[in-house]
Protein backbone atom coordinates (compact mmCIF):
# COMPACT_ATOMS: atom_id res chain seq x y z
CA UNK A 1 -15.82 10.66 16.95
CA UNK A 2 -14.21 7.82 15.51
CA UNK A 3 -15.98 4.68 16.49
CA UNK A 4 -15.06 0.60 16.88
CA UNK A 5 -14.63 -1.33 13.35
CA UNK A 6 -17.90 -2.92 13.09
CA UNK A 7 -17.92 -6.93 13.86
CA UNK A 8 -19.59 -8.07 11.01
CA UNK A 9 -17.01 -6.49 8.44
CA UNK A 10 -14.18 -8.01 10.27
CA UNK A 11 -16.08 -11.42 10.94
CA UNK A 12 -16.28 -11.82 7.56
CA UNK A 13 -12.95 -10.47 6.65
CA UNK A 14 -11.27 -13.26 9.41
CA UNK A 15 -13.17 -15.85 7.39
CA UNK A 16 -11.65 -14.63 4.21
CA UNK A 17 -7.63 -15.18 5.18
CA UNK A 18 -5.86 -16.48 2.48
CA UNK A 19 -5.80 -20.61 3.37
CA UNK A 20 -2.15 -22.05 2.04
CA UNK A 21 -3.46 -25.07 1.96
CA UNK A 22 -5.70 -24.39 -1.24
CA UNK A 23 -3.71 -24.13 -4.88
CA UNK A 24 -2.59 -20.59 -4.85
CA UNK A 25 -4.53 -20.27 -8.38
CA UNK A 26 -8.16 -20.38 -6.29
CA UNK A 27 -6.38 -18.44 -3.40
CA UNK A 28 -5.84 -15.52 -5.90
CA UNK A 29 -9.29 -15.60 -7.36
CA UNK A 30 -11.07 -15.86 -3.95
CA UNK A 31 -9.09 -13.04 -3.24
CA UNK A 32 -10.00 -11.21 -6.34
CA UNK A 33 -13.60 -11.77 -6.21
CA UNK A 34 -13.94 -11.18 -2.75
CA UNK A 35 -12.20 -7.23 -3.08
CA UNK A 36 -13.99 -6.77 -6.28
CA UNK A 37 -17.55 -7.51 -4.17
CA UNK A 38 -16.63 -5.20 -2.03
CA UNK A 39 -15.33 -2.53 -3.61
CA UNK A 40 -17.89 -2.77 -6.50
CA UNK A 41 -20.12 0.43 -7.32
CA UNK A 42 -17.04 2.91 -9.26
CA UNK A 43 -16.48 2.75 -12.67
CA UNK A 44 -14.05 4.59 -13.74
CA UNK A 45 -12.27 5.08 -17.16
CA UNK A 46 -9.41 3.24 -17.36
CA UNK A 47 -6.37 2.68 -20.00
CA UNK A 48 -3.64 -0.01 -19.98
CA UNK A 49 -0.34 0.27 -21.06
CA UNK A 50 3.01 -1.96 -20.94
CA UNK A 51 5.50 -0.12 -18.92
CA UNK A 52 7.89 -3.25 -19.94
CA UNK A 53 7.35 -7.12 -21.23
CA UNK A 54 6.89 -8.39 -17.61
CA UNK A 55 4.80 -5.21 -16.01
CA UNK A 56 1.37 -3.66 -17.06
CA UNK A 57 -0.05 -0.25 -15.52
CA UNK A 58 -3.79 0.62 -15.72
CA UNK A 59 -4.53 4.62 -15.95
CA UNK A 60 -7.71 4.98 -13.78
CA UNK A 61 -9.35 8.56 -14.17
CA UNK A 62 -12.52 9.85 -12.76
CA UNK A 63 -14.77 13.17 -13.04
CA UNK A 64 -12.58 15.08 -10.71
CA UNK A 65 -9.67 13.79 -11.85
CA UNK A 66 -6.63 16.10 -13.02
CA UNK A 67 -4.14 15.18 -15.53
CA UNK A 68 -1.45 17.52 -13.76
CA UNK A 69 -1.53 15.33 -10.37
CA UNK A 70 -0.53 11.64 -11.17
CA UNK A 71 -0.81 8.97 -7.98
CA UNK A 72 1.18 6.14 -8.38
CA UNK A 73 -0.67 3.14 -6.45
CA UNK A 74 0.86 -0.05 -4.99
CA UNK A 75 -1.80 -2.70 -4.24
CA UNK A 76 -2.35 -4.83 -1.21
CA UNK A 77 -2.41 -8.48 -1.11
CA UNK A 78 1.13 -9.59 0.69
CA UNK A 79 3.04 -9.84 -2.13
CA UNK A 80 1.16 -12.44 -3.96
CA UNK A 81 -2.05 -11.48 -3.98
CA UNK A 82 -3.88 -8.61 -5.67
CA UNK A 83 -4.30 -7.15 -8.90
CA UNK A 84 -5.55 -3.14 -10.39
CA UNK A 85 -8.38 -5.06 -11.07
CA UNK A 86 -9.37 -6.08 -7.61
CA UNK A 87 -8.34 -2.31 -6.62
CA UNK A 88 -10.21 -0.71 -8.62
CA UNK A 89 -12.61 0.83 -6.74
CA UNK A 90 -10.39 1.24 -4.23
CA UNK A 91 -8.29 3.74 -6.51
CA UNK A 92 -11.53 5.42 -8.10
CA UNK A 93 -12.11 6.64 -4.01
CA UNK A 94 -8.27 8.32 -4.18
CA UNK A 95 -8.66 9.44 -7.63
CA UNK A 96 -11.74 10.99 -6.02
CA UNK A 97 -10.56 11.74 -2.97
CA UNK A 98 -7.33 13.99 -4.32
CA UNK A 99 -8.71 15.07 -7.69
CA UNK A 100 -5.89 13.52 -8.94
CA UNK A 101 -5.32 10.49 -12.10
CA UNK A 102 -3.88 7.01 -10.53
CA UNK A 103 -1.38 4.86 -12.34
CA UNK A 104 -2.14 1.81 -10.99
CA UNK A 105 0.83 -0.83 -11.16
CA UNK A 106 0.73 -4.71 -11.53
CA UNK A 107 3.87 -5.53 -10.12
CA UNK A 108 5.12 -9.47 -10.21
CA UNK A 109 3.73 -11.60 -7.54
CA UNK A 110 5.57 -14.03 -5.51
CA UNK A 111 6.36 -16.93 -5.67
CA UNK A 112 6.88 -17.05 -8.99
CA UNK A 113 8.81 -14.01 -8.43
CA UNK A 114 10.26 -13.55 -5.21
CA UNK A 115 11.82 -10.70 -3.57
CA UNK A 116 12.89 -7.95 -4.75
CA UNK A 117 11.27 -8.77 -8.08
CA UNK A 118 8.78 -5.95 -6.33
CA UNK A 119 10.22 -3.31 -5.60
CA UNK A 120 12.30 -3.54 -9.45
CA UNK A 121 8.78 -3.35 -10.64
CA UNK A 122 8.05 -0.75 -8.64
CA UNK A 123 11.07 1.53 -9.60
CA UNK A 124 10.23 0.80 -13.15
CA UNK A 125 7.34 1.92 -13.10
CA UNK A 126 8.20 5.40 -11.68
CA UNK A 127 11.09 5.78 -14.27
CA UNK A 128 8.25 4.98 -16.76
CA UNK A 129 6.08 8.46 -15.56
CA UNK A 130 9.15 10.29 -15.19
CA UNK A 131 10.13 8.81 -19.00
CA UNK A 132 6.94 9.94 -20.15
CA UNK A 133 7.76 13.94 -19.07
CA UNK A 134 5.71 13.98 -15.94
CA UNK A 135 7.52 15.93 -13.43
CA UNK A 136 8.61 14.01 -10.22
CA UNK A 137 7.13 17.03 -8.68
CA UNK A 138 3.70 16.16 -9.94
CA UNK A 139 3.64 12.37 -8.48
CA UNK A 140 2.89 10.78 -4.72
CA UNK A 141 3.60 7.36 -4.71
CA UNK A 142 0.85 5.73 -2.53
CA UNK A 143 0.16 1.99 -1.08
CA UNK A 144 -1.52 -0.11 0.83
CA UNK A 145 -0.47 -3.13 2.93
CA UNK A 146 2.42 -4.75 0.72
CA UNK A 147 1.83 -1.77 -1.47
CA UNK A 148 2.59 1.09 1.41
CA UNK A 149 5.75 -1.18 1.83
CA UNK A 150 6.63 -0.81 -1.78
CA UNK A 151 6.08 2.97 -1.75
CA UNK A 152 8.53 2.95 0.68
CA UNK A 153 11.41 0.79 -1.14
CA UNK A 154 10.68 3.01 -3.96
CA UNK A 155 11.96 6.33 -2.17
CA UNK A 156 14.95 3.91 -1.02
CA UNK A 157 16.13 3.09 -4.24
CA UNK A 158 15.18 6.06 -6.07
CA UNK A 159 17.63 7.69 -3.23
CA UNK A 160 20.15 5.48 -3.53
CA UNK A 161 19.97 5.42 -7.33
CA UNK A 162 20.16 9.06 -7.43
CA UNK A 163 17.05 9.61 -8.82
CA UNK A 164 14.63 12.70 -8.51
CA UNK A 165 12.76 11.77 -5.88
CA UNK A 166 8.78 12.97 -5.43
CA UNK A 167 7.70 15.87 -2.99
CA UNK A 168 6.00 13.04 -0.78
CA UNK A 169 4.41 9.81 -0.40
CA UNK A 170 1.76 8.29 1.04
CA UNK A 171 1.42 4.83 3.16
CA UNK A 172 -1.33 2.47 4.32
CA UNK A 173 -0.75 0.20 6.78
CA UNK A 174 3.00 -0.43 5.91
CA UNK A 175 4.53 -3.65 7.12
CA UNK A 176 7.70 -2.07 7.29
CA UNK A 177 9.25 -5.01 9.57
CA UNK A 178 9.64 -8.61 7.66
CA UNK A 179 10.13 -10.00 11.06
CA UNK A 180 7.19 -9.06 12.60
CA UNK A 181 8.74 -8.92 15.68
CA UNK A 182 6.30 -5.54 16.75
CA UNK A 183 4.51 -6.37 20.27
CA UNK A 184 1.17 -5.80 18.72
CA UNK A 185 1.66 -8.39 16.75
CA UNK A 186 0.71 -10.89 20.01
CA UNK A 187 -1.53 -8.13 22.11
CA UNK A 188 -3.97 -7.28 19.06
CA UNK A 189 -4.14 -10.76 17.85
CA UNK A 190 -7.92 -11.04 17.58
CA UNK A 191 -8.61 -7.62 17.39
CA UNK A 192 -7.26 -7.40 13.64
CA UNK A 193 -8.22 -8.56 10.32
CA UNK A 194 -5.03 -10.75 9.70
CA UNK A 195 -3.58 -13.59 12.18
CA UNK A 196 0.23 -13.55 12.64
CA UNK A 197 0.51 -17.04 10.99
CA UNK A 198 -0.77 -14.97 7.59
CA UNK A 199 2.34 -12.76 8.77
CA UNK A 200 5.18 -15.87 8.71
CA UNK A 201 3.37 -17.24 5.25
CA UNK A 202 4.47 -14.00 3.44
CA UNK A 203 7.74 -13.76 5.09
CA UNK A 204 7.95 -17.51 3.69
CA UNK A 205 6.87 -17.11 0.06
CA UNK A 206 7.98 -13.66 -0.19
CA UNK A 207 11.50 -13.69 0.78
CA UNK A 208 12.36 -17.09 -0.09
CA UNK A 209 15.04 -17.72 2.93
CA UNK A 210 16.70 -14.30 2.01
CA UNK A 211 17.28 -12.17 5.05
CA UNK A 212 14.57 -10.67 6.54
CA UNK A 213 16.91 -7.75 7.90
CA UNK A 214 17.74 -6.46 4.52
CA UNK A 215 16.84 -2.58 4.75
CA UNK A 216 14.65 -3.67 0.94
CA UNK A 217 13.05 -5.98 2.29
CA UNK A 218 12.49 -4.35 5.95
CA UNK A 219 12.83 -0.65 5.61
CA UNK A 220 12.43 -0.31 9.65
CA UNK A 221 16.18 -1.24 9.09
CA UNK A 222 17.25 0.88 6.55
CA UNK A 223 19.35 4.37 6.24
CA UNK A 224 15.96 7.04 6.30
CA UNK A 225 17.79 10.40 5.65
CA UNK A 226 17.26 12.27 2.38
CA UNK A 227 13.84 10.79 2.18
CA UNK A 228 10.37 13.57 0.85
CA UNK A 229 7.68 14.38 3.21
CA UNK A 230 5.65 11.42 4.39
CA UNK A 231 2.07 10.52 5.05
CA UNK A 232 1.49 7.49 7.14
CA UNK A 233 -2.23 5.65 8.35
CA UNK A 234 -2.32 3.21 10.63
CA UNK A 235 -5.33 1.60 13.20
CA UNK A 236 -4.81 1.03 16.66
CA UNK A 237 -5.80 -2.91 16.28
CA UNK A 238 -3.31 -3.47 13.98
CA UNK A 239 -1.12 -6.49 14.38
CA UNK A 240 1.82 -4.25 12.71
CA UNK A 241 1.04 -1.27 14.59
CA UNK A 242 4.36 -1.43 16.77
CA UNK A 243 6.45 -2.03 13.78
CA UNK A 244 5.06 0.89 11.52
CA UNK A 245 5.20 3.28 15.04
CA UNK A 246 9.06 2.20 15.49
CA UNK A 247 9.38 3.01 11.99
CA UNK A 248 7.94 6.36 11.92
CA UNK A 249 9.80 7.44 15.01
CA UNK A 250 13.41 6.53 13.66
CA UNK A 251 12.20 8.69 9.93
CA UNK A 252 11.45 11.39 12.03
CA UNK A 253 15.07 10.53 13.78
CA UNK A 254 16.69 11.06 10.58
CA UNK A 255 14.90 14.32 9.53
CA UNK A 256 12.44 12.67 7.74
CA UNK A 257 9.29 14.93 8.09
CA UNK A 258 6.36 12.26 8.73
CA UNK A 259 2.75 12.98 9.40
CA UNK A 260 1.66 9.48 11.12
CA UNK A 261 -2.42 9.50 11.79
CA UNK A 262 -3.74 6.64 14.14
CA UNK A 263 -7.38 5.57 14.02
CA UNK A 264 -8.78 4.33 16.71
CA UNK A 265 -10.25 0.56 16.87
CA UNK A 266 -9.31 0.03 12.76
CA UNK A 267 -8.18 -2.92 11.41
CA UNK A 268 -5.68 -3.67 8.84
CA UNK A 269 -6.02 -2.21 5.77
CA UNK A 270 -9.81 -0.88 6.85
CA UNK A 271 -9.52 1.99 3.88
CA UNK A 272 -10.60 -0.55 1.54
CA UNK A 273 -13.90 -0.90 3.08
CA UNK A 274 -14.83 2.75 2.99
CA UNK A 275 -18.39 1.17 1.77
CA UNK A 276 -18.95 -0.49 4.91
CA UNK A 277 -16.77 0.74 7.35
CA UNK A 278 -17.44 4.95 7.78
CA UNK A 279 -13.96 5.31 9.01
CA UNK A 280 -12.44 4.18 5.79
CA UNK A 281 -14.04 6.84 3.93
CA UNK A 282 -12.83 9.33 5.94
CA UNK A 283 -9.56 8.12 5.68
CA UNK A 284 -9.38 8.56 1.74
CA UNK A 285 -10.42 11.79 2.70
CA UNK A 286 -8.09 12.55 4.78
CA UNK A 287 -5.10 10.48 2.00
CA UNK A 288 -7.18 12.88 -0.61
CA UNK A 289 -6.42 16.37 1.17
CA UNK A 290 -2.88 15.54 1.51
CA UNK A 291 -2.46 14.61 -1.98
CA UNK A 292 -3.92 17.86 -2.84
CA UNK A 293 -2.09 19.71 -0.41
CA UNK A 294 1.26 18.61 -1.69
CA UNK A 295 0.40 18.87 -5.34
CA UNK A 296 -1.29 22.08 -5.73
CA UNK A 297 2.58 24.01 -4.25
């Protein structure tokens, strides 16, 4: 039975919002520090390499790892936050999870780089697998947050650019809706992790004044046929829970086959907790055995 996220975990998460007010330097290592606390305990092997001059990717392998299934992971942190290194155990749990070898990506961060400095990175980085002879066949794309957002941009433009596209994908929490125009953005306020003022401030610094309703930027607008098999998590106390609901129902509208998997009284982004929060683990699981299911056909 899947049970309440436990107070403490998001007491101390509310505490932790990112404050705009501080230099964004010490925002980005409070953030860091504060994921890498929590997600400390995995150690796995890891290997960097420079996809191009402005984008770095971090091969993270454990035990069970196998080189024949490749995840290509898309970090949280709203677009300006976040690092591989702050993920880290984070992506050991998948690796785990799906017996699989992650290729972690450091995409640009706004606001240096703004929108879609992103979602370039993150079709660069899947021509870079695909350049190195791995079969498109053999990758799922998966995110979190900002990165489930990015996984999804990806399969856009790798449409839309006519290129091979994976088998499926897998997304976290998506915020699928730049707007944030979703009703459960007012009647779970409280109940998640994030407030919707965190919500406008990366609209703001993400976007940069360009249009929110750009299908890039807001897939919940965008054309959805032609895209693989998708794999979507999402909790019930959500503040983007209508948005990423809206969104699976028009995918499934276009032929889009979507698995979408609601857990009861979670919180944004709770699969980064897994050490604290049993639900999360069981989530990974759950990311793990779909992974596997797609990549062992």
């Amino acid at each position: 039975m899947i049970t309440e996220a436990p107070e403490d975990i998001l007491t101390v998460l509310k505490s932790h919002i990112p404050d705009p007010r501080k230099p964004l330097a010490l925002v980005r290592k409070e953030f860091s520090e504060f994921y890498e606390e929590h997600l400390s305990g995995e150690n796995p092997e890891t290997g960097r390499v420079t996809i191009n001059p402005d984008l770095d990717g971090y091969w993270i392998q454990v035990p069970e790892s196998s080189p024949e299934r490749i995840v290509l992971f898309f970090h949280g942190g709203g677009f300006s936050l976040g690092s591989t290194r702050d993920h880290l155990g984070f992506c050991a749990r998948i690796a785990r999870a799906s017996c699989s070898t992650v290729f972690s990506v450091d995409y640009r961060l706004a606001p240096e780089y703004i929108f879609p400095a992103q979602v370039s990175d993150a079709v660069a980085a899947y021509q870079y697998l695909i350049g190195k002879g791995i079969p498109p066949h053999r990758i799922v794309p998966v995110g979190i947050s900002a990165g489930g957002t990015l996984v999804i941009d990806l399969l856009l433009s790798a449409r839309d650019l006519r290129l091979p596209l994976p088998m499926a994908a897998v997304c976290m929490s998506p915020a699928v809706d730049m707007m944030f125009s979703g009703e459960s953005v007012k009647t779970n306020e409280g109940l998640d992790s994030i407030k919707p003022a965190r919500l406008d401030a990366i609209r703001t610094t993400y976007l940069a004044g360009h249009d929110p309703h750009d299908p890039i930027a807001s897939p919940i607008y965008a054309r959805l046929s032609g895209l693989p098999r998708m794999y979507i998590q999402a909790g019930t106390h959500e503040l983007l829970l209508s948005s990423i609901a809206s969104f699976v129902d028009k995918a499934r509208w276009a032929g889009v086959p979507v698995q979408f998997e609601l857990w009861e009284g979670m919180f944004h982004g709770w699969q980064i907790f897994a050490r604290d929060v049993s639900e999360g683990k069981r989530a990974i699981d759950h990311v793990g055995a779909f992974i596997q299911d797609v990549l062992i056909r």
